[in-house]
C-alpha atoms as a PDB file:
ATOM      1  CA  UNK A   1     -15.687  13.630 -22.856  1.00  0.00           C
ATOM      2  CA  UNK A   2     -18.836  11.327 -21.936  1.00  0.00           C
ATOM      3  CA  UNK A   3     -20.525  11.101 -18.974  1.00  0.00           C
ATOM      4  CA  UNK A   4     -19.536   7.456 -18.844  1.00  0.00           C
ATOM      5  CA  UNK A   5     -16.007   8.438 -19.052  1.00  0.00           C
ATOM      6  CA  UNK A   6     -16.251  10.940 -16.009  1.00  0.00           C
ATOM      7  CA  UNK A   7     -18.274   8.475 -13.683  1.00  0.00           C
ATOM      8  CA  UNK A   8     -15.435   5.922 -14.651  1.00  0.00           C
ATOM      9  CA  UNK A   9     -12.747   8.213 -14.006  1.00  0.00           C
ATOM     10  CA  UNK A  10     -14.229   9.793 -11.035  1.00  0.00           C
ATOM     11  CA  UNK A  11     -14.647   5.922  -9.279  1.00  0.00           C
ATOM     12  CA  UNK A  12     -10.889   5.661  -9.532  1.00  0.00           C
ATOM     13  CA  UNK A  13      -9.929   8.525  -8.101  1.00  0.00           C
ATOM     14  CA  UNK A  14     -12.319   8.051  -5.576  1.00  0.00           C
ATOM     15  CA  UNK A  15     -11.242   4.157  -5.123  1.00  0.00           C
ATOM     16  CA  UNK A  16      -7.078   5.473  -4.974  1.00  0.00           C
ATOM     17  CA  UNK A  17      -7.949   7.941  -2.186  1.00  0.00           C
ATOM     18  CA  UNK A  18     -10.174   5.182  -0.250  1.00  0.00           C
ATOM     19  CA  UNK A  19      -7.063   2.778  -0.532  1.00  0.00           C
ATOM     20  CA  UNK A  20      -4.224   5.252   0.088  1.00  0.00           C
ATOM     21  CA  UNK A  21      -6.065   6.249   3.058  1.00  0.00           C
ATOM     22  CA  UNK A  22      -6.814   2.747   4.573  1.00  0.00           C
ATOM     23  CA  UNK A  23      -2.889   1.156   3.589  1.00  0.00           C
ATOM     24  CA  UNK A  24      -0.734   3.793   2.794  1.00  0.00           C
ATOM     25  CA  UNK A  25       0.705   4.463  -0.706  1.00  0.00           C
ATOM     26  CA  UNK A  26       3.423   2.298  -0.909  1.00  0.00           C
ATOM     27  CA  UNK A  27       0.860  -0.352   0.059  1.00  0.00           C
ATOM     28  CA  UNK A  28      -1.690   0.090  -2.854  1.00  0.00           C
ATOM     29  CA  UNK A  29      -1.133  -1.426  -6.083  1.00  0.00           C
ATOM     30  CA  UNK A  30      -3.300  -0.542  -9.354  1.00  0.00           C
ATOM     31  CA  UNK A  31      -5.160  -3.755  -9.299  1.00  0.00           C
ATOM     32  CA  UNK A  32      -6.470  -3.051  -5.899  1.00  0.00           C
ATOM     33  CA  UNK A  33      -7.659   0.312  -7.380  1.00  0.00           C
ATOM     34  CA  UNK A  34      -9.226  -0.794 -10.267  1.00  0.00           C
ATOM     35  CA  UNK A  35     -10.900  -4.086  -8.567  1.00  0.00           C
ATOM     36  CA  UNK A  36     -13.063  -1.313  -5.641  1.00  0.00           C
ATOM     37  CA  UNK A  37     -13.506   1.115  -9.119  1.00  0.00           C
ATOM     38  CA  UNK A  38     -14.512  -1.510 -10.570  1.00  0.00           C
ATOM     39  CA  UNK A  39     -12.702  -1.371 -14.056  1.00  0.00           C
ATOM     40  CA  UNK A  40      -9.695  -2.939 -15.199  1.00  0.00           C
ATOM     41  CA  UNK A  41      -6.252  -1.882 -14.640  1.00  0.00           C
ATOM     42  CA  UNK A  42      -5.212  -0.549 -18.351  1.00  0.00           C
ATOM     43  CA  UNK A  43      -7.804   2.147 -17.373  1.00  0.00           C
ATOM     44  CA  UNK A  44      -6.123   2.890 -14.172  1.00  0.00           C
ATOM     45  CA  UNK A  45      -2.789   3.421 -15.886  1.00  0.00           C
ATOM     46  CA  UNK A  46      -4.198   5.130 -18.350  1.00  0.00           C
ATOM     47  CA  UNK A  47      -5.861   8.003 -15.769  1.00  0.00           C
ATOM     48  CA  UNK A  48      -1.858   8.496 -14.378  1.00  0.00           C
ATOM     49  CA  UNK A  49      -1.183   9.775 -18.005  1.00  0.00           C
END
């Protein structure tokens, strides 16, 4: 895996826990996610596999 890959992946994660802490989880959607990480949301979806 590249380092790329784990900075990318590690912004999302970090991004979903920022959100779901601030609205709740039933609150956050995926484009939210990937707008603070910063990525677009195939990549988001693609992290939940």
């Amino acid at each position: 895996m590249s380092e790329t890959h784990l900075n990318t992946e590690q912004q999302i994660l970090q991004s979903a826990e920022e959100l779901f802490l601030e609205k709740g989880f039933s609150n956050t959607s995926t484009t939210e996610i990937a707008k603070r990480a910063g990525c677009n949301q195939a990549l988001v979806h693609l992290l939940c596999i």
